[in-house]
N, C-alpha and C. Protein backbone atom coordinates (compact mmCIF):
# COMPACT_ATOMS: atom_id res chain seq x y z
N UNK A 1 36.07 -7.59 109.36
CA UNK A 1 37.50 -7.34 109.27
C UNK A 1 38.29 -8.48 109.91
N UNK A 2 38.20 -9.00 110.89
CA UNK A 2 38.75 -9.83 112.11
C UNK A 2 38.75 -11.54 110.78
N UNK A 3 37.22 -11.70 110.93
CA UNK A 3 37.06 -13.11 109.42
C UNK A 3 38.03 -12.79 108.41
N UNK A 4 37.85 -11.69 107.44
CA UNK A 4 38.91 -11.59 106.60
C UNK A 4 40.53 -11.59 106.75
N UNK A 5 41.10 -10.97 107.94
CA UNK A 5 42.38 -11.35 108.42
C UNK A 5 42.50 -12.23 108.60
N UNK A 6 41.74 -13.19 109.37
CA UNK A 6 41.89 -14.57 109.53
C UNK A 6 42.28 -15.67 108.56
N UNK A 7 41.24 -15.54 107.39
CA UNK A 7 40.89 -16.00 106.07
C UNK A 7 42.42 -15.60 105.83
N UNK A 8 42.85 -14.43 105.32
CA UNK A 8 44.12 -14.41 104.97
C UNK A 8 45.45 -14.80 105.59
N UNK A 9 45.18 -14.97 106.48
CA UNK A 9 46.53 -15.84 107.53
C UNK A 9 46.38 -17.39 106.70
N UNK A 10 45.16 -18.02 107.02
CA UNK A 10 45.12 -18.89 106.33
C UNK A 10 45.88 -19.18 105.12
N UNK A 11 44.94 -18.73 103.95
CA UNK A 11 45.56 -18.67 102.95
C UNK A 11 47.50 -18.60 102.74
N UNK A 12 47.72 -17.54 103.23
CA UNK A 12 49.26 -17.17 102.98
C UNK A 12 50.33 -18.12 103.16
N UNK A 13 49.65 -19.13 103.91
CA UNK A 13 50.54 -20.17 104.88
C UNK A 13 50.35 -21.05 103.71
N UNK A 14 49.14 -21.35 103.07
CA UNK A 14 49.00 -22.69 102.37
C UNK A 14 49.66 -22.49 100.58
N UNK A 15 49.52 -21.02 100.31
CA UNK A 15 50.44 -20.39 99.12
C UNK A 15 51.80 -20.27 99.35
N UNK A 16 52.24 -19.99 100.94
CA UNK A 16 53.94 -20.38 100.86
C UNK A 16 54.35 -21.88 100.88
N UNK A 17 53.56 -22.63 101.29
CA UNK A 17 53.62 -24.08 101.44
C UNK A 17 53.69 -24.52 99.94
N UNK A 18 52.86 -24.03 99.08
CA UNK A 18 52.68 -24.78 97.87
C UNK A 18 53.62 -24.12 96.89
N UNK A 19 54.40 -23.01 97.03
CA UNK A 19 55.51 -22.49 96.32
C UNK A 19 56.19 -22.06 96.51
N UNK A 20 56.72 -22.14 98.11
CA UNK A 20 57.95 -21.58 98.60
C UNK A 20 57.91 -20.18 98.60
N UNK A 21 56.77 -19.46 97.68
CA UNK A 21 57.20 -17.59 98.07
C UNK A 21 56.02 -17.32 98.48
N UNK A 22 56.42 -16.02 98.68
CA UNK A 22 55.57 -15.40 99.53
C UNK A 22 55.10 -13.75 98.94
N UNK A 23 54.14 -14.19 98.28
CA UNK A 23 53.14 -12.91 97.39
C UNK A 23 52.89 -11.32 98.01
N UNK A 24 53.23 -10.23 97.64
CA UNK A 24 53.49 -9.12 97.98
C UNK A 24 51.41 -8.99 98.21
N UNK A 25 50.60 -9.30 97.78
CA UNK A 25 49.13 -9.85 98.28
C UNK A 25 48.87 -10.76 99.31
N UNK A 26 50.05 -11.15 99.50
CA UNK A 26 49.36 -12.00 101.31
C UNK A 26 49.92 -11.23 102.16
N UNK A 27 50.62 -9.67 102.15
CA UNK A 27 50.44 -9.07 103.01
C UNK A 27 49.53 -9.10 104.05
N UNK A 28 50.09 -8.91 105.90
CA UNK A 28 48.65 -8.56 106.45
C UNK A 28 48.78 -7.11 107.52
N UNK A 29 50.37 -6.43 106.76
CA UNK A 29 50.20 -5.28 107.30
C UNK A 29 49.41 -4.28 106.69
N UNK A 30 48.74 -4.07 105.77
CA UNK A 30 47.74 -3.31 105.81
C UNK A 30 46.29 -3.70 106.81
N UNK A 31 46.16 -4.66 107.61
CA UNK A 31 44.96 -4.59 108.18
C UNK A 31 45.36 -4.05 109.61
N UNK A 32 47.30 -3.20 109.58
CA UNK A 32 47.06 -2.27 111.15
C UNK A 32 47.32 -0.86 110.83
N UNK A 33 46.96 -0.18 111.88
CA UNK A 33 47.76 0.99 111.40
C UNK A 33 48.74 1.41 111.37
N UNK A 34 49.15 2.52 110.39
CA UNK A 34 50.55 2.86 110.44
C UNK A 34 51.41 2.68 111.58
N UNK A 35 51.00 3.15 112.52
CA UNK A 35 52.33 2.83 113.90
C UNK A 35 51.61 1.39 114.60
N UNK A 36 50.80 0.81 114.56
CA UNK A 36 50.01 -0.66 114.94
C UNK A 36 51.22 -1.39 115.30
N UNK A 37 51.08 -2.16 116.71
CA UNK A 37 51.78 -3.24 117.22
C UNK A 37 51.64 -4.34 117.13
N UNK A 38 52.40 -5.30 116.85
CA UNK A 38 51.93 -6.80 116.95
C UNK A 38 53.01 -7.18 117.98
N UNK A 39 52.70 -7.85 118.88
CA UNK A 39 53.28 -8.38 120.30
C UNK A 39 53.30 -9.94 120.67
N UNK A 40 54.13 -10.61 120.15
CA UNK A 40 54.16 -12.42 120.59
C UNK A 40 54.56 -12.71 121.85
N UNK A 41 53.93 -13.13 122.99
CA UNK A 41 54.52 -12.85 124.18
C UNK A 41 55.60 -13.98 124.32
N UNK A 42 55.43 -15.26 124.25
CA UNK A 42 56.48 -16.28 124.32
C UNK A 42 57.22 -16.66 123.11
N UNK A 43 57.61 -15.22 122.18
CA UNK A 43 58.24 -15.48 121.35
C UNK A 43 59.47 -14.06 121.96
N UNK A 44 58.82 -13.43 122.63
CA UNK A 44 59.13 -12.20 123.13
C UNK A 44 59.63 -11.12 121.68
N UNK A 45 58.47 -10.95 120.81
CA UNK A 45 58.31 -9.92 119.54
C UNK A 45 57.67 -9.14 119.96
N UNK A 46 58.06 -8.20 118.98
CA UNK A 46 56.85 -6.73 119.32
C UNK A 46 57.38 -5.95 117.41
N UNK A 47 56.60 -6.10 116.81
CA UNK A 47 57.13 -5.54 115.61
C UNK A 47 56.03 -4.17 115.54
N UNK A 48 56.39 -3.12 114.90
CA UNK A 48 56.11 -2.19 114.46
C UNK A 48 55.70 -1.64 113.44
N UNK A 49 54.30 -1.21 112.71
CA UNK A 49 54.29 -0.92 111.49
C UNK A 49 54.18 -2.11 110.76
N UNK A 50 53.42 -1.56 109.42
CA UNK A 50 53.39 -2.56 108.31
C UNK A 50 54.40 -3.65 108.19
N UNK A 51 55.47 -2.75 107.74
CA UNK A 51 56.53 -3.39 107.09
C UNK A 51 57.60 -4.72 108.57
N UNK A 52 57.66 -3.65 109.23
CA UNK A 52 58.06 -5.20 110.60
C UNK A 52 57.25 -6.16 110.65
N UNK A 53 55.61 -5.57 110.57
CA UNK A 53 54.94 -7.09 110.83
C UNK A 53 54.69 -8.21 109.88
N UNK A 54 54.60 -7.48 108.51
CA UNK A 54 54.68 -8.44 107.70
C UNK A 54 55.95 -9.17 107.52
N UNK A 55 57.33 -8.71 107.89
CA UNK A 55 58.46 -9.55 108.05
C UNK A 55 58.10 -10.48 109.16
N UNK A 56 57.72 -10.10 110.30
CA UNK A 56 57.36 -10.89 111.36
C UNK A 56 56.62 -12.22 110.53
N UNK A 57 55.64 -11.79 109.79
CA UNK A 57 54.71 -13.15 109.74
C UNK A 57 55.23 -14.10 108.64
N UNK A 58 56.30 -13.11 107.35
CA UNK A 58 57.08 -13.93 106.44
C UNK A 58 58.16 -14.61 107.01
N UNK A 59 58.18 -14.46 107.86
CA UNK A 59 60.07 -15.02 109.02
C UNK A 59 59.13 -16.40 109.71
N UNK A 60 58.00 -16.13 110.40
CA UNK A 60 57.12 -17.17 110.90
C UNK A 60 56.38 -18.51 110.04
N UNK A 61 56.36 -18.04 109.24
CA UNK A 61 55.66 -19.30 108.72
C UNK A 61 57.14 -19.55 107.35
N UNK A 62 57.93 -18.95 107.02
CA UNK A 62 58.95 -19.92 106.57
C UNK A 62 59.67 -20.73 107.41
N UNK A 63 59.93 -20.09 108.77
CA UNK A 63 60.52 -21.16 109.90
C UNK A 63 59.48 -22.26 110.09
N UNK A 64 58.30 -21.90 110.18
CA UNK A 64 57.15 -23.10 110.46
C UNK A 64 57.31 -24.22 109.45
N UNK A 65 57.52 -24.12 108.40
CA UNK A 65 57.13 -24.84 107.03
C UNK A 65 58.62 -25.11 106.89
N UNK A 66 59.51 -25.12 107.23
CA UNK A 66 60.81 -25.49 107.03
C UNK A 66 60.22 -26.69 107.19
N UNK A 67 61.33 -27.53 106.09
CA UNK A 67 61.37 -29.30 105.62
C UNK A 67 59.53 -30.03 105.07
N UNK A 68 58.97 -28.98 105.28
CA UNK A 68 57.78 -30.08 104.96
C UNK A 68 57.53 -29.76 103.58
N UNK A 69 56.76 -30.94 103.24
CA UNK A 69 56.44 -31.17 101.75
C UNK A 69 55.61 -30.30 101.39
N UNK A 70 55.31 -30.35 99.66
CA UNK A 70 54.53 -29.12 99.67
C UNK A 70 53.03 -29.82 99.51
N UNK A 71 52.40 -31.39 99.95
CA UNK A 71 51.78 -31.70 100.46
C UNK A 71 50.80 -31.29 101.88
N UNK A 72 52.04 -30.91 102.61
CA UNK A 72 52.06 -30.14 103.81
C UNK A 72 50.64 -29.70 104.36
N UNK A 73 49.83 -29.31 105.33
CA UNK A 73 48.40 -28.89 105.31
C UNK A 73 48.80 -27.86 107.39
N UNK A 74 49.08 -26.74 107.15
CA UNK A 74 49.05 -26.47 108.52
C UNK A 74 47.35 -25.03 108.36
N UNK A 75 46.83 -25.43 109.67
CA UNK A 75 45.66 -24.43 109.73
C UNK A 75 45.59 -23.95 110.78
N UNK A 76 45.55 -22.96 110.84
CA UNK A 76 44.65 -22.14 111.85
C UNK A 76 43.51 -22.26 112.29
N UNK A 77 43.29 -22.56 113.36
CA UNK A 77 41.91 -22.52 113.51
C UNK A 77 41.84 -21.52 114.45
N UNK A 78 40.38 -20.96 114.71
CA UNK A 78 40.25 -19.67 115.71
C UNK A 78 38.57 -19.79 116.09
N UNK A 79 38.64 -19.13 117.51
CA UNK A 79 37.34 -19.17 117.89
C UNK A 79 36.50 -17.93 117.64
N UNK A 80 35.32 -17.71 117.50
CA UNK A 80 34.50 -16.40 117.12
C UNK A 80 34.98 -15.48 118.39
N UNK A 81 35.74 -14.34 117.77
CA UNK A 81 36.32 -13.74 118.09
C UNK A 81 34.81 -12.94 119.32
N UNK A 82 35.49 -12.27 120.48
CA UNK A 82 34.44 -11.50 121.39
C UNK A 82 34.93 -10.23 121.36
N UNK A 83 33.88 -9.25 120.90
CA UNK A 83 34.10 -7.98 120.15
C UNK A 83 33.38 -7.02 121.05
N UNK A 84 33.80 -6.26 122.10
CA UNK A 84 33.26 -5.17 122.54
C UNK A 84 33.50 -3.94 121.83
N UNK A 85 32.55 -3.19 121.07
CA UNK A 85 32.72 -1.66 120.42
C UNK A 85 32.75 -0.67 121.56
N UNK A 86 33.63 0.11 121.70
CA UNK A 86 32.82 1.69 122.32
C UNK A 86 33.31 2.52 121.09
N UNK A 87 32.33 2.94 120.68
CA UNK A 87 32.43 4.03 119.42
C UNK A 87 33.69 3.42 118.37
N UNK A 88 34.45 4.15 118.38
CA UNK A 88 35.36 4.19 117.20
C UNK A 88 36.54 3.17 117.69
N UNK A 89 36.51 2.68 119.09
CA UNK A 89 37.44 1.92 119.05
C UNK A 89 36.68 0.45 119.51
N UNK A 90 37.46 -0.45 119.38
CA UNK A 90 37.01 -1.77 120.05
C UNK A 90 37.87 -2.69 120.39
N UNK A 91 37.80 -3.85 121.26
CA UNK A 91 38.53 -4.72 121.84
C UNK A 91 38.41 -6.03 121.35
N UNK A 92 39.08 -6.65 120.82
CA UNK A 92 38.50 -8.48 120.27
C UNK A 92 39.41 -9.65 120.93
N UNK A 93 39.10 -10.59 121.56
CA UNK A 93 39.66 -11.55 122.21
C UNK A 93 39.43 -13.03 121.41
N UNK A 94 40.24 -13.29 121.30
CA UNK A 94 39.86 -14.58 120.18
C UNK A 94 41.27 -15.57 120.98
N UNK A 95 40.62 -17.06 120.74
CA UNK A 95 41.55 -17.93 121.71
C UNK A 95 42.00 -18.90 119.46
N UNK A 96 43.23 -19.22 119.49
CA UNK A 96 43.68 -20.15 118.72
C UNK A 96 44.35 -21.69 118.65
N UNK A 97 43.87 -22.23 117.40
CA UNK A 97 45.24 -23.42 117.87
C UNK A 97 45.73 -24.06 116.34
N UNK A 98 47.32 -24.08 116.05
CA UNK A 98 47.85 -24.50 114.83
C UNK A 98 47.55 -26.03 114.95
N UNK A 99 47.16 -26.77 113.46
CA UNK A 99 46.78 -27.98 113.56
C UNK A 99 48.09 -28.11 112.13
N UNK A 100 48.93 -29.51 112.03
CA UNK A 100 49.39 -29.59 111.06
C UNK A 100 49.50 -30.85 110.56
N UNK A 101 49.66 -31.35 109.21
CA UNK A 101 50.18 -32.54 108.91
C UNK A 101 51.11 -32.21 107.40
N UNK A 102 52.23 -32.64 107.98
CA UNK A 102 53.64 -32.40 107.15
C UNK A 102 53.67 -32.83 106.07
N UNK A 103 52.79 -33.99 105.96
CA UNK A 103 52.98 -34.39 104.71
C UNK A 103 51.52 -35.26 104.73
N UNK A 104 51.08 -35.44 102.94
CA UNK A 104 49.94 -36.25 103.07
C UNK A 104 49.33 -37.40 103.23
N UNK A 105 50.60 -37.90 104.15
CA UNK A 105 49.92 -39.28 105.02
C UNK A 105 50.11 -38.91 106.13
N UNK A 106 51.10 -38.18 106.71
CA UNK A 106 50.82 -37.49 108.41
C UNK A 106 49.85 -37.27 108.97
N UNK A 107 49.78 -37.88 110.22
CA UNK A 107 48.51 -37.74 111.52
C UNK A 107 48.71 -36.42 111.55
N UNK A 108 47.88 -35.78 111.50
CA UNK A 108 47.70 -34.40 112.38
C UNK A 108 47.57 -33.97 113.58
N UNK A 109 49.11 -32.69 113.62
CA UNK A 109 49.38 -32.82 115.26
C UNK A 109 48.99 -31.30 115.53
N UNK A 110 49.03 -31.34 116.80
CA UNK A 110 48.46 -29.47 117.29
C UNK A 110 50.32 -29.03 117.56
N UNK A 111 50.39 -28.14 116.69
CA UNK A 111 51.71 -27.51 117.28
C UNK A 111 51.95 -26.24 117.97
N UNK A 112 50.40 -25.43 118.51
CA UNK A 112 50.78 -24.76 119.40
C UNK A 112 48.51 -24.14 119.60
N UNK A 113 48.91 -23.54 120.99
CA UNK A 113 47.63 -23.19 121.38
C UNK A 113 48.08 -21.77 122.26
N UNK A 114 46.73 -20.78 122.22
CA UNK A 114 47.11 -19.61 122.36
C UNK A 114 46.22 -18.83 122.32
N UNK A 115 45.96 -17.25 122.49
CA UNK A 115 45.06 -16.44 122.62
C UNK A 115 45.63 -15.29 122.23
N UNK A 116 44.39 -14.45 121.59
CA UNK A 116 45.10 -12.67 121.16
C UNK A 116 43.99 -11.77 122.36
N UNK A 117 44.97 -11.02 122.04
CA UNK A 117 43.51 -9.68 122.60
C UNK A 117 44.32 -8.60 121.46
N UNK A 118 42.89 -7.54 121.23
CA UNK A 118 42.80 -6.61 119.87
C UNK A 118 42.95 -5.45 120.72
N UNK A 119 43.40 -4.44 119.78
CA UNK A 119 42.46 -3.04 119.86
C UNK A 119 42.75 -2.29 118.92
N UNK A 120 41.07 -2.43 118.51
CA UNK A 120 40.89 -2.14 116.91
C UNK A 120 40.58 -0.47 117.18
N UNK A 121 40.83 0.51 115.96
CA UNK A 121 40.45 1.66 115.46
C UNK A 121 39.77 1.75 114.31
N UNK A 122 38.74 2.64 114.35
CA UNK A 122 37.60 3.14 113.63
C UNK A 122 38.34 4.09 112.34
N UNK A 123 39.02 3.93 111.59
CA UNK A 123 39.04 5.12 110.31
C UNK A 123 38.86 5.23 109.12
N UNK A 124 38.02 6.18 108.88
CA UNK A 124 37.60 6.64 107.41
C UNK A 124 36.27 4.91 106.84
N UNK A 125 35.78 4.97 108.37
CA UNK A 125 34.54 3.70 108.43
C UNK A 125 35.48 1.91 108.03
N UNK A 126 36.96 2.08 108.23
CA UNK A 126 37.13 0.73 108.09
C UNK A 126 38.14 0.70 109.37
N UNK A 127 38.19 -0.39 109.99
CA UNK A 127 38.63 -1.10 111.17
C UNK A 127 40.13 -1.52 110.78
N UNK A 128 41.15 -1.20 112.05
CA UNK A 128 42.52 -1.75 111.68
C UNK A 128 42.64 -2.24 113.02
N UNK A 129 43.73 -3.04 113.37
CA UNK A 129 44.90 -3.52 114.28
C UNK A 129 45.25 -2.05 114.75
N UNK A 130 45.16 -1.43 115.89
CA UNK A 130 46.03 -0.94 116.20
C UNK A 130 47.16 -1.53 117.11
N UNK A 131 46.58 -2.22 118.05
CA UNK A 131 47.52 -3.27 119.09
C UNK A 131 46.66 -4.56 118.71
N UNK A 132 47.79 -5.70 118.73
CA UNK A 132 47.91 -7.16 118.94
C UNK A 132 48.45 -7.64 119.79
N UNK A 133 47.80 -8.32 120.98
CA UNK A 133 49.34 -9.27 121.75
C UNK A 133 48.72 -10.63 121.49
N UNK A 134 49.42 -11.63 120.83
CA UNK A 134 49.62 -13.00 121.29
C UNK A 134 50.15 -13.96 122.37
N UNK A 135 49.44 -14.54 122.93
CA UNK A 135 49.56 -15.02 124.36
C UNK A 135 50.18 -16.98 124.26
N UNK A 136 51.06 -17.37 124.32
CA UNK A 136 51.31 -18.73 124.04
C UNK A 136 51.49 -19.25 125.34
């Protein structure tokens, strides 16, 4: 679950980059639950639910991608996330860092570094977000 969210952060960033919109399929509030938090600490966010967080992440990466070409290349990178289970719930700590180049002769610069901590829920055998905080 954690790889596939990831994978799709990815992606979403490099499909708004290359056409300016933003596909009702690069959603990534379905991977929390219904009341699930996402928390940016040095952005000071806390969105709620599907629908806030996926505004959260469509508001974020169009401000990110403002002026750059659609050359553009920004990635995520992330470390193998550390996953303690107890039963139905679990905890995941994963450290990040945005790498970008604006255009396709741009050096590639780090434009930010950072850490999450999880806490995932067990339902109906598939894993969601219930809490996110991002740490910058």
């Amino acid at each position: 679950m954690l790889a596939a969210y990831y994978a799709d952060f990815n992606v979403e960033i490099a499909s708004f980059i290359a056409t300016g919109k933003w596909s009702s399929t690069d959603d990534l509030g379905p991977y929390y639950l219904e009341n699930g938090t996402f928390e940016v600490k040095g952005m000071n966010v806390v969105a709620r639910g599907g629908k806030q967080i996926d505004d959260f992440y469509r508001t974020f990466v169009r401000d990110a991608t403002k002026g750059t070409s659609k050359s553009a290349r920004i990635y995520a990178a992330f470390t193998d996330p550390r996953v303690i289970v107890h039963g139905g719930f679990a905890t995941a700590e994963v450290m990040w860092m945005f790498i970008a180049a604006m255009n396709s002769k741009a050096t590639p610069q780090i434009l930010g570094i950072g850490r999450e901590h999880d806490v995932l829920v067990k339902r109906n055998g598939h894993w969601y977000f219930k809490r996110r905080v991002v740490l910058q």
